[in-house]
N, C-alpha and C. Protein backbone atom coordinates (compact mmCIF):
# COMPACT_ATOMS: atom_id res chain seq x y z
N UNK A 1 0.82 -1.18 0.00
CA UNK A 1 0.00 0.00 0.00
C UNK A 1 0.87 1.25 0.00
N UNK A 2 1.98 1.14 0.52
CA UNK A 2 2.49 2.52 0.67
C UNK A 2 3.23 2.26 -0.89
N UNK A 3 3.64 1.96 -1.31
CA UNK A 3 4.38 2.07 -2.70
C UNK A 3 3.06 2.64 -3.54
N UNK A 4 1.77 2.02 -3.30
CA UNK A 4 0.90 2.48 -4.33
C UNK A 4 -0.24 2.27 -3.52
N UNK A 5 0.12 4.05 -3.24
CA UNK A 5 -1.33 4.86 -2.06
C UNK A 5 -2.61 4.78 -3.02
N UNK A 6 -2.79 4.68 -4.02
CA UNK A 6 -4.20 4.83 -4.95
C UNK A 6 -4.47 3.24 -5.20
N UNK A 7 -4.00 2.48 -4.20
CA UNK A 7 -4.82 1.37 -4.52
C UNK A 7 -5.91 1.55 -4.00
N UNK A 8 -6.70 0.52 -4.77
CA UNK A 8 -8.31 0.38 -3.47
C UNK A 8 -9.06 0.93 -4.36
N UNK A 9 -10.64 0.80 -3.38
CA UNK A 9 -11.97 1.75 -3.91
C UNK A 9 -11.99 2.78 -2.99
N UNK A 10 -11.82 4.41 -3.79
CA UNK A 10 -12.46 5.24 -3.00
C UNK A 10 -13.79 5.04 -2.44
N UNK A 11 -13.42 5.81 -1.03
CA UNK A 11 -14.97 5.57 -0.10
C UNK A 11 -15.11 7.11 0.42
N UNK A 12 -16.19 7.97 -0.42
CA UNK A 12 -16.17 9.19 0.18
C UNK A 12 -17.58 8.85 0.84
N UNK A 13 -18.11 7.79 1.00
CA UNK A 13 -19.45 7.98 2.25
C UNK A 13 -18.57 7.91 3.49
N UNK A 14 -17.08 7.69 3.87
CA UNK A 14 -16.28 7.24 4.90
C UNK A 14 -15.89 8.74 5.53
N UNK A 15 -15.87 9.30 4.47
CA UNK A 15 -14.71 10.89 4.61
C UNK A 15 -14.17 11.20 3.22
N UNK A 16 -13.67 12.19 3.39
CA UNK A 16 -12.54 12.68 2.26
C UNK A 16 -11.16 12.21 2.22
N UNK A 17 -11.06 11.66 1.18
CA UNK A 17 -9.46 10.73 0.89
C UNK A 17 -9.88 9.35 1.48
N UNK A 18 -10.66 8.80 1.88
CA UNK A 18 -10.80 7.26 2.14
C UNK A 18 -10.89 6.57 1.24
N UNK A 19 -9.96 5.51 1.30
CA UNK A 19 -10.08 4.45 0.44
C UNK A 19 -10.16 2.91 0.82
N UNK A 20 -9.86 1.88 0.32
CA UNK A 20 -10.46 0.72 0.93
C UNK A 20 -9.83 -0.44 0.06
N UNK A 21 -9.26 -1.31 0.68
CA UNK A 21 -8.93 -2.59 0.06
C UNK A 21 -8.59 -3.93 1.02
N UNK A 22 -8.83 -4.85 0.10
CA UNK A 22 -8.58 -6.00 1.12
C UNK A 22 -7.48 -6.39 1.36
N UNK A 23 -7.33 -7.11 2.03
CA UNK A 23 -5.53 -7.86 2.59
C UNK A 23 -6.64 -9.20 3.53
N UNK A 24 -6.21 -10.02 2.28
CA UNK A 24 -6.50 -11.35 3.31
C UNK A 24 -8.30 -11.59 3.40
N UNK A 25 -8.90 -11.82 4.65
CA UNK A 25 -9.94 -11.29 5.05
C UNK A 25 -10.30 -10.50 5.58
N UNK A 26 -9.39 -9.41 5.44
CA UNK A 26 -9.45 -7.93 6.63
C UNK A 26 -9.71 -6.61 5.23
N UNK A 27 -10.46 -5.51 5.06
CA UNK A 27 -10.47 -4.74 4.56
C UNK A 27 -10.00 -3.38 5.55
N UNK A 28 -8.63 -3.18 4.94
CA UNK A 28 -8.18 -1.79 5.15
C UNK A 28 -8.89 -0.39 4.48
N UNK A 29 -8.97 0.53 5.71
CA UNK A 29 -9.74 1.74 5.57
C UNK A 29 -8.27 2.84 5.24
N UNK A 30 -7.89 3.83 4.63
CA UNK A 30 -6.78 4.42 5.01
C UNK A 30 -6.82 5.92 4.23
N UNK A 31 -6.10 6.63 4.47
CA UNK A 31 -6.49 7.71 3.91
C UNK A 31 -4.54 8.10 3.32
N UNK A 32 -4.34 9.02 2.73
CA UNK A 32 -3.01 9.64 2.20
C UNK A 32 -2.99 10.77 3.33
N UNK A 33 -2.06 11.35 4.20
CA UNK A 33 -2.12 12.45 4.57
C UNK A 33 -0.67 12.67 5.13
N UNK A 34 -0.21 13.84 3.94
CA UNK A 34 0.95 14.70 4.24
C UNK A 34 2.25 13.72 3.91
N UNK A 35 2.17 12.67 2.84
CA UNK A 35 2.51 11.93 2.22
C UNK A 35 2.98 10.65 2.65
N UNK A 36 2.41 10.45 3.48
CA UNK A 36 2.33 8.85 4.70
C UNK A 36 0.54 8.57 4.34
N UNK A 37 0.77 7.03 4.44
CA UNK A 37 -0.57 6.65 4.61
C UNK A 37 -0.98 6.54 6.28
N UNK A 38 -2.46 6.91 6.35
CA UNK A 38 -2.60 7.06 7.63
C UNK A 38 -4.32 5.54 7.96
N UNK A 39 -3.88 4.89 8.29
CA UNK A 39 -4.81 3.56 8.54
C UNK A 39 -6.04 3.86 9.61
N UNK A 40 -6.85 4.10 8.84
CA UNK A 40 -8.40 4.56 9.37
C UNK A 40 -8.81 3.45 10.52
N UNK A 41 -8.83 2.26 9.68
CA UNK A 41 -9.86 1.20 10.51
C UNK A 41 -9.55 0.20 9.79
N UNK A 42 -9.42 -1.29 10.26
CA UNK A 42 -8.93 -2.56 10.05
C UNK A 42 -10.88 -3.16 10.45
N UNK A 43 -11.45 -3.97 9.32
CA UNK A 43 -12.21 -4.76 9.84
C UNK A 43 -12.51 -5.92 9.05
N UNK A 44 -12.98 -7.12 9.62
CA UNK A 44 -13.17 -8.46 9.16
C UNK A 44 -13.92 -8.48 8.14
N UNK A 45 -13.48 -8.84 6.79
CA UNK A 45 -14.18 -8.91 5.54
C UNK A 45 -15.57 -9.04 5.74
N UNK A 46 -16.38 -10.17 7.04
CA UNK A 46 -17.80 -10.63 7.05
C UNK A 46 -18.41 -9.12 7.34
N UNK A 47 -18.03 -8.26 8.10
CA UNK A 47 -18.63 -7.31 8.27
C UNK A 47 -19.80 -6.54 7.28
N UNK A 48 -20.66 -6.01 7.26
CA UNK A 48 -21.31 -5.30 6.12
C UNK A 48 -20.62 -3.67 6.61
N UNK A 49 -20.06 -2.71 5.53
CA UNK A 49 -19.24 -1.76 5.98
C UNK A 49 -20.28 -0.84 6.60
N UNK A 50 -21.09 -0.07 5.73
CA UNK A 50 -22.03 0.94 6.20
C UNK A 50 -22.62 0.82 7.81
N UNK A 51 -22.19 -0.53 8.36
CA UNK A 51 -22.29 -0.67 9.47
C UNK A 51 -21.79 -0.05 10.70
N UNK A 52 -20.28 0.17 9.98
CA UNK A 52 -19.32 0.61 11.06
C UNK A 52 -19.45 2.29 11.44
């Protein structure tokens, strides 16, 4: 992820700059800020997101 911050699906129902991808069964939440990625929220693929 940090080599290539524009992976993922943007998620602007999350915030501004959120994006989203899986690793495994875990979907990473993370945003770009000030040229570090900054890791929103880690949750278990079963989850339904709009939940969180």
């Amino acid at each position: 992820m940090a080599k290539h911050p524009d992976v993922g699906d943007t998620r602007p129902e999350f915030g501004d700059g959120i994006r989203s991808t899986y690793i495994g069964s875990y979907v990473i939440f993370f945003r770009q800020v000030e040229g570090f990625l900054e890791i929103v929220r880690v949750i278990r693929g079963e989850v339904d997101a709009p939940q969180i």
